[in-house]
N, C-alpha and C. Protein backbone atom coordinates (compact mmCIF):
# COMPACT_ATOMS: atom_id res chain seq x y z
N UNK A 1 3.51 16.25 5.82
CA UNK A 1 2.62 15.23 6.34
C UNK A 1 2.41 14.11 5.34
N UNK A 2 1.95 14.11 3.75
CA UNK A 2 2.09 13.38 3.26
C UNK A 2 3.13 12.41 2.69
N UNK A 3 4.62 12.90 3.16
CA UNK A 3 5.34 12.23 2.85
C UNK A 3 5.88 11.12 4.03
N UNK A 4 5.46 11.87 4.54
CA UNK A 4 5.67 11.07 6.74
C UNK A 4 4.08 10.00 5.65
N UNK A 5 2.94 9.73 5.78
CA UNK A 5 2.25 9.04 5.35
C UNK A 5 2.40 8.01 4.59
N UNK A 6 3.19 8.61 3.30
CA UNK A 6 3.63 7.99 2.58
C UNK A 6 5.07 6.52 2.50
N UNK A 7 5.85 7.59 3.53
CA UNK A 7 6.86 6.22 4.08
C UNK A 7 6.36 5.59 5.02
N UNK A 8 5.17 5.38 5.42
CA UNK A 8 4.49 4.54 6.37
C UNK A 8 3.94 3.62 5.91
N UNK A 9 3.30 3.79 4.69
CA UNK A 9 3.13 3.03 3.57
C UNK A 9 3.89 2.25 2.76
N UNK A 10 4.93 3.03 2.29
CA UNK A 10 5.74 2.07 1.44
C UNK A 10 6.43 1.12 2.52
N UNK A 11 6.68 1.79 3.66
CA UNK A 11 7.48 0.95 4.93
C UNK A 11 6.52 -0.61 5.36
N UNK A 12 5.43 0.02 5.10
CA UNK A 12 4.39 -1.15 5.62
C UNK A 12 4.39 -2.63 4.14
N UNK A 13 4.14 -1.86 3.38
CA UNK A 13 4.26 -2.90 2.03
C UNK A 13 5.47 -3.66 1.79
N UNK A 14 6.84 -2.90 2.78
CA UNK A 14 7.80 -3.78 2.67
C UNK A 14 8.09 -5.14 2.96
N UNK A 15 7.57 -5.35 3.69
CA UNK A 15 7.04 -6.62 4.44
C UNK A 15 6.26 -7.75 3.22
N UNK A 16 6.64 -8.70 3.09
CA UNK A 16 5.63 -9.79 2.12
C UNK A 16 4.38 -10.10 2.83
N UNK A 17 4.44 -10.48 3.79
CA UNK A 17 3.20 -11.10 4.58
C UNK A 17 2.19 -9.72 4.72
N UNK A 18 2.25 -8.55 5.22
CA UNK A 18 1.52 -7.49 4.98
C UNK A 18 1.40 -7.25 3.52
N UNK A 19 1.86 -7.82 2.45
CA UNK A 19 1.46 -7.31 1.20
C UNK A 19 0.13 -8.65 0.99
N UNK A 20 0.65 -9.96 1.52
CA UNK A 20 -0.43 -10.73 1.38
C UNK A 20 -1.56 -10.49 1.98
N UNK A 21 -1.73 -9.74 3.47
CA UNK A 21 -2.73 -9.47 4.04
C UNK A 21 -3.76 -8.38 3.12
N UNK A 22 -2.89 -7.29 2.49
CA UNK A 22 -3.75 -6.17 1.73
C UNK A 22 -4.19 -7.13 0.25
N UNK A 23 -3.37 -7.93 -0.28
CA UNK A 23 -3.48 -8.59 -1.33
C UNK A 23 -5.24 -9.31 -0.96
N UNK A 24 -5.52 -10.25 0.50
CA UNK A 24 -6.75 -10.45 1.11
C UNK A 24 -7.55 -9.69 0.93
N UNK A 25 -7.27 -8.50 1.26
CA UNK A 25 -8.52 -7.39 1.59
C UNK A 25 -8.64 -6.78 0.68
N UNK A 26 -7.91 -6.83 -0.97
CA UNK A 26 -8.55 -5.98 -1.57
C UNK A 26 -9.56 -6.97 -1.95
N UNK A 27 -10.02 -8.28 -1.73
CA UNK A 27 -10.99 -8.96 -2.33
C UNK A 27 -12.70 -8.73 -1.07
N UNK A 28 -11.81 -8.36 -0.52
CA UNK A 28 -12.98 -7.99 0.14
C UNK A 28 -13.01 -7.43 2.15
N UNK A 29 -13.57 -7.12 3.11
CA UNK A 29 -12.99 -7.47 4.69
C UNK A 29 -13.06 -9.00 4.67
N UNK A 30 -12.02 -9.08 5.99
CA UNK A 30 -11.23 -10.33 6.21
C UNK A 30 -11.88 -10.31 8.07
N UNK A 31 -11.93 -11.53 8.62
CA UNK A 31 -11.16 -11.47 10.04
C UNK A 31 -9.63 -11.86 9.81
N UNK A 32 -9.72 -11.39 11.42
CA UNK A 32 -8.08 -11.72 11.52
C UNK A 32 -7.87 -12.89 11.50
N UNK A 33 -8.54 -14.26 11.98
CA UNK A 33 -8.25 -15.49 11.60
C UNK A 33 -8.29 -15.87 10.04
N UNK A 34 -8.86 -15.20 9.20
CA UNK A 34 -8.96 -15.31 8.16
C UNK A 34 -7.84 -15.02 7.21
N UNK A 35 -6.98 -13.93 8.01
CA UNK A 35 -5.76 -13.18 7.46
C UNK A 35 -4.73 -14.03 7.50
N UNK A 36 -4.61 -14.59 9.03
CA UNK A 36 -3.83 -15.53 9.53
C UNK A 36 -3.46 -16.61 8.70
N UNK A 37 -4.67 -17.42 8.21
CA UNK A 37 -4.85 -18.60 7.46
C UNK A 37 -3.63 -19.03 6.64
N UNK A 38 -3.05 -17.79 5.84
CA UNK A 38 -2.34 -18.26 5.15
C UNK A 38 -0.52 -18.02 5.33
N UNK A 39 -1.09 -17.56 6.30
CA UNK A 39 0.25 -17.09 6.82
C UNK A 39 1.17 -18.50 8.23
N UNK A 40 2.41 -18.34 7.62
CA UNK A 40 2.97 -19.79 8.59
C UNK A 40 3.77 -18.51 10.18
N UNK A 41 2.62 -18.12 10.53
CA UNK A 41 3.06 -17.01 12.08
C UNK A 41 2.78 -17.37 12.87
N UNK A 42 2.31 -17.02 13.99
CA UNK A 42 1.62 -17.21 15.34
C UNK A 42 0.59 -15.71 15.07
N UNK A 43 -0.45 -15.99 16.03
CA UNK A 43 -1.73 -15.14 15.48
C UNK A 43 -1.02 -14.15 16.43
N UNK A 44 -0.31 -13.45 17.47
CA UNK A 44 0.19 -12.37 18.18
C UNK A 44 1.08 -11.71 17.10
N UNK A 45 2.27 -12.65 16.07
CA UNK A 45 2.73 -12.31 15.06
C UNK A 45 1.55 -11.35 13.71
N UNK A 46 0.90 -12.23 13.51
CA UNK A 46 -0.31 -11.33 12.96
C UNK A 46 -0.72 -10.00 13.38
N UNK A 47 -1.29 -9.73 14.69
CA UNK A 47 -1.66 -8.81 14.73
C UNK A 47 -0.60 -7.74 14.85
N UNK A 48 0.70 -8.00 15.42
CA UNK A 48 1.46 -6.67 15.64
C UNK A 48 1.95 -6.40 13.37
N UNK A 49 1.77 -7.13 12.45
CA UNK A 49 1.37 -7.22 11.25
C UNK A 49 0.31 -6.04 10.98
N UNK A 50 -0.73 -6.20 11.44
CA UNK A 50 -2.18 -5.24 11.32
C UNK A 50 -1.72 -4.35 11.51
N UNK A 51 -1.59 -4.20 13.08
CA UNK A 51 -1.01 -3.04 13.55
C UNK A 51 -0.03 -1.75 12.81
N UNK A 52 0.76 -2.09 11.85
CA UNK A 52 1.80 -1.76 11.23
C UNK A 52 0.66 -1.16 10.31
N UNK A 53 -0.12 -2.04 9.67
CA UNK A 53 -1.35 -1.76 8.34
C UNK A 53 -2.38 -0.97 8.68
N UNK A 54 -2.37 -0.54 10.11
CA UNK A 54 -3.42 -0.07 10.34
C UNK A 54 -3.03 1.72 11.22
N UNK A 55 -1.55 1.52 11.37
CA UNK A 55 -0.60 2.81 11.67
C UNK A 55 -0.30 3.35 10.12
N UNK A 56 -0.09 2.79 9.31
CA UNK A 56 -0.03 3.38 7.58
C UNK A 56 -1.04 4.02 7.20
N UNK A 57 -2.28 3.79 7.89
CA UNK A 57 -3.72 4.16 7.27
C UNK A 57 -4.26 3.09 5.89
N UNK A 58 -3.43 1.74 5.96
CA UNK A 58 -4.13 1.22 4.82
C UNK A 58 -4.87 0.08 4.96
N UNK A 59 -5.27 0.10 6.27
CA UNK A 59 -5.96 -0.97 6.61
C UNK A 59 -6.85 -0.05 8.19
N UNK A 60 -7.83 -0.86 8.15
CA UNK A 60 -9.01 -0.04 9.26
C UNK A 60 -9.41 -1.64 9.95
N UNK A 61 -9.64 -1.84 11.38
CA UNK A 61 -10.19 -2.59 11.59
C UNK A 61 -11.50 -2.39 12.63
N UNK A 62 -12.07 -3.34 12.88
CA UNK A 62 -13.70 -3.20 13.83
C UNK A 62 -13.72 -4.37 14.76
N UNK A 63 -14.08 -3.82 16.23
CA UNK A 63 -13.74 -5.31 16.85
C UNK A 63 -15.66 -5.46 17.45
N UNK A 64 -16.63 -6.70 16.85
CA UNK A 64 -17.67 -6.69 17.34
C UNK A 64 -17.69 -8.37 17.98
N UNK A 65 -17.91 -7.76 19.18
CA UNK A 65 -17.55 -9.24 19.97
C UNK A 65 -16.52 -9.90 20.48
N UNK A 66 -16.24 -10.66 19.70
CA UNK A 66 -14.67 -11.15 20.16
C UNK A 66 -14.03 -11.72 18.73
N UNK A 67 -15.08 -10.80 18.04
CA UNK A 67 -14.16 -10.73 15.81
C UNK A 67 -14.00 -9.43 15.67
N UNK A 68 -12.75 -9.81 14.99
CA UNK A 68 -12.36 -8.48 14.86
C UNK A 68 -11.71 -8.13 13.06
N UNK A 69 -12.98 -7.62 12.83
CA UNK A 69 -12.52 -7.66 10.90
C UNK A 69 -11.85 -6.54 10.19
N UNK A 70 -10.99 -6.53 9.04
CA UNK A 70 -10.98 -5.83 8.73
C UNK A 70 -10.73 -5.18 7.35
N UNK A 71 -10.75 -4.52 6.92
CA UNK A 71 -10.33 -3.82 5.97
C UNK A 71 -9.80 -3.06 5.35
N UNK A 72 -9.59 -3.01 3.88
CA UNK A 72 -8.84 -2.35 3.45
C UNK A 72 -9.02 -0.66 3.02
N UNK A 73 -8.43 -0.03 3.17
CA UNK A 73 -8.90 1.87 2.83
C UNK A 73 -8.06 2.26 1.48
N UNK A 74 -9.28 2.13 0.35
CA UNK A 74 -9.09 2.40 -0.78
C UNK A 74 -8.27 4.35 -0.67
N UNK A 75 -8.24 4.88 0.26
CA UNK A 75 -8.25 6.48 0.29
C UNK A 75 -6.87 6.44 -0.26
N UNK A 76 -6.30 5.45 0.77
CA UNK A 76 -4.61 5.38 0.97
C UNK A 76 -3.76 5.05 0.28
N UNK A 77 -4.30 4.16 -0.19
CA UNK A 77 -3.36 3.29 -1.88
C UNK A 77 -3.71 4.42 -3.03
N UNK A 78 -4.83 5.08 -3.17
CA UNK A 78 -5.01 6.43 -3.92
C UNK A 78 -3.87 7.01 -3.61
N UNK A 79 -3.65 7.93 -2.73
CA UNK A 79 -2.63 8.85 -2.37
C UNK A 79 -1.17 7.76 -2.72
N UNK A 80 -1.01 6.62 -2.71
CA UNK A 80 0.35 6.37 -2.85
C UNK A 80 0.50 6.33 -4.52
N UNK A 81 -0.99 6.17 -5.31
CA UNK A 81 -0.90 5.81 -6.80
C UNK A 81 -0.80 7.24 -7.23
N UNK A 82 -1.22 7.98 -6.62
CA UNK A 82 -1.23 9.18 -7.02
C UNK A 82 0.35 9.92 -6.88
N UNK A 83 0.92 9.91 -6.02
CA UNK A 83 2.32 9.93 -5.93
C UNK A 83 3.20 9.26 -7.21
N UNK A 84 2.94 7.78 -7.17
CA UNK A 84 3.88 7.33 -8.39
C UNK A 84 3.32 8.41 -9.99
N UNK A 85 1.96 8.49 -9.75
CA UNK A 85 1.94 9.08 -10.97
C UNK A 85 2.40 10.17 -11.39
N UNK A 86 2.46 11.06 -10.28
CA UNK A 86 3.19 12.44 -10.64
C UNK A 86 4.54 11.75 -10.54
N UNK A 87 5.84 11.27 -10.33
CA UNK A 87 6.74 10.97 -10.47
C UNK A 87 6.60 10.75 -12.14
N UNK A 88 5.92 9.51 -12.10
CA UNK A 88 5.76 9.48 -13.64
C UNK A 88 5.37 10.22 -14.90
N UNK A 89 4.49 11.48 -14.58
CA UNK A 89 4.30 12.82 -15.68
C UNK A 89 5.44 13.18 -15.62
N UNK A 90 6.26 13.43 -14.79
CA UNK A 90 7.63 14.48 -14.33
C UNK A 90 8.62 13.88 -15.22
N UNK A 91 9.14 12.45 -15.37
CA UNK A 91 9.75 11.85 -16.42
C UNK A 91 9.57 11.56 -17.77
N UNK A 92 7.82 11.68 -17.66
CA UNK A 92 7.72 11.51 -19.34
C UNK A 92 7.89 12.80 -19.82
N UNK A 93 7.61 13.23 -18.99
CA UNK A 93 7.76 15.07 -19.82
C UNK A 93 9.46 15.14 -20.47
N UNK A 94 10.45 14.85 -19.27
CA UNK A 94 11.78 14.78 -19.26
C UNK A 94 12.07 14.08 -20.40
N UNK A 95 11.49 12.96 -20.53
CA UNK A 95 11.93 12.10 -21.62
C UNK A 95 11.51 12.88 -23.51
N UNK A 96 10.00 13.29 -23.23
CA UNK A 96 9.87 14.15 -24.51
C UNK A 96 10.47 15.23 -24.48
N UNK A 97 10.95 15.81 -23.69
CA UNK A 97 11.97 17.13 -24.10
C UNK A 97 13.50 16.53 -24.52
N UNK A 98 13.98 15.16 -23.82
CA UNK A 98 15.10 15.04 -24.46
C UNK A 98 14.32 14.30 -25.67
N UNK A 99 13.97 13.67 -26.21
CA UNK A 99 13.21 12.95 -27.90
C UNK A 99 13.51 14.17 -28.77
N UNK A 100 13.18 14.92 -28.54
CA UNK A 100 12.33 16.46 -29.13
C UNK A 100 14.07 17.12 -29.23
N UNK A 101 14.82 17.21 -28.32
CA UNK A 101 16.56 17.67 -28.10
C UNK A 101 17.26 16.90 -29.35
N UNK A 102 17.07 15.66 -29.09
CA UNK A 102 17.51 14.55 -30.23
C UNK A 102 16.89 15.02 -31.55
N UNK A 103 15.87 15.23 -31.57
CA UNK A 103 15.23 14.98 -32.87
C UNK A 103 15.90 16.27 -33.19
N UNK A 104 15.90 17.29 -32.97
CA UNK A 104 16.12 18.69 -33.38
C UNK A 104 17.65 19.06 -33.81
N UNK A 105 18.45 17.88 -32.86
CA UNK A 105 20.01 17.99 -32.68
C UNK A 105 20.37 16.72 -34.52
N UNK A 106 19.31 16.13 -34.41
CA UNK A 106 20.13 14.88 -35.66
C UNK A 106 19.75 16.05 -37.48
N UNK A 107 18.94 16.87 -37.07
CA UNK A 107 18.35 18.38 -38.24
C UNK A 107 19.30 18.65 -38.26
């Protein structure tokens, strides 16, 4: 399950314009016209955008009225930082056992 999650995520960040939208929201919730703003799309282009951000789990939105805001879910970018990081213990370890191979092999 977390790896099905996880390529939903990295799949979603592939995209530039969805990295600009989360790039928005980590400063704070957005509306969707607000998201739009900087983007050269059509606002139907936008939302099937969300949509994608909001099937990843890294974006949540709320519709009150006829605004519809949203935000970003700190839970989710956890679980993906948390992923790179164990990748990254797993190699440094690799890397000090070969240092440590070297060092022992030049004795």
């Amino acid at each position: 399950m977390l790896n099905h999650q996880l390529d939903r995520m990295y799949a979603a960040l592939a995209d530039g314009s969805r990295r600009t939208m989360v790039d928005r929201l980590s400063r704070g919730p957005a509306t969707v016209k607000q998201l739009a703003e900087p983007l050269t799309m059509s606002l139907p282009a936008v939302l099937q955008h969300l949509r994608v951000l909001e099937e990843s789990g890294l974006v949540r939105s709320e519709k009150v009225g006829r605004v519809r805001t949203c935000r970003l879910e700190p839970a989710a970018l956890q679980q993906a930082e948390q992923w790179i990081a164990d990748r990254r213990a797993g190699w440094t370890a690799r890397l000090d056992r070969l240092e440590a191979f070297l060092e022992e092999d030049e004795q």
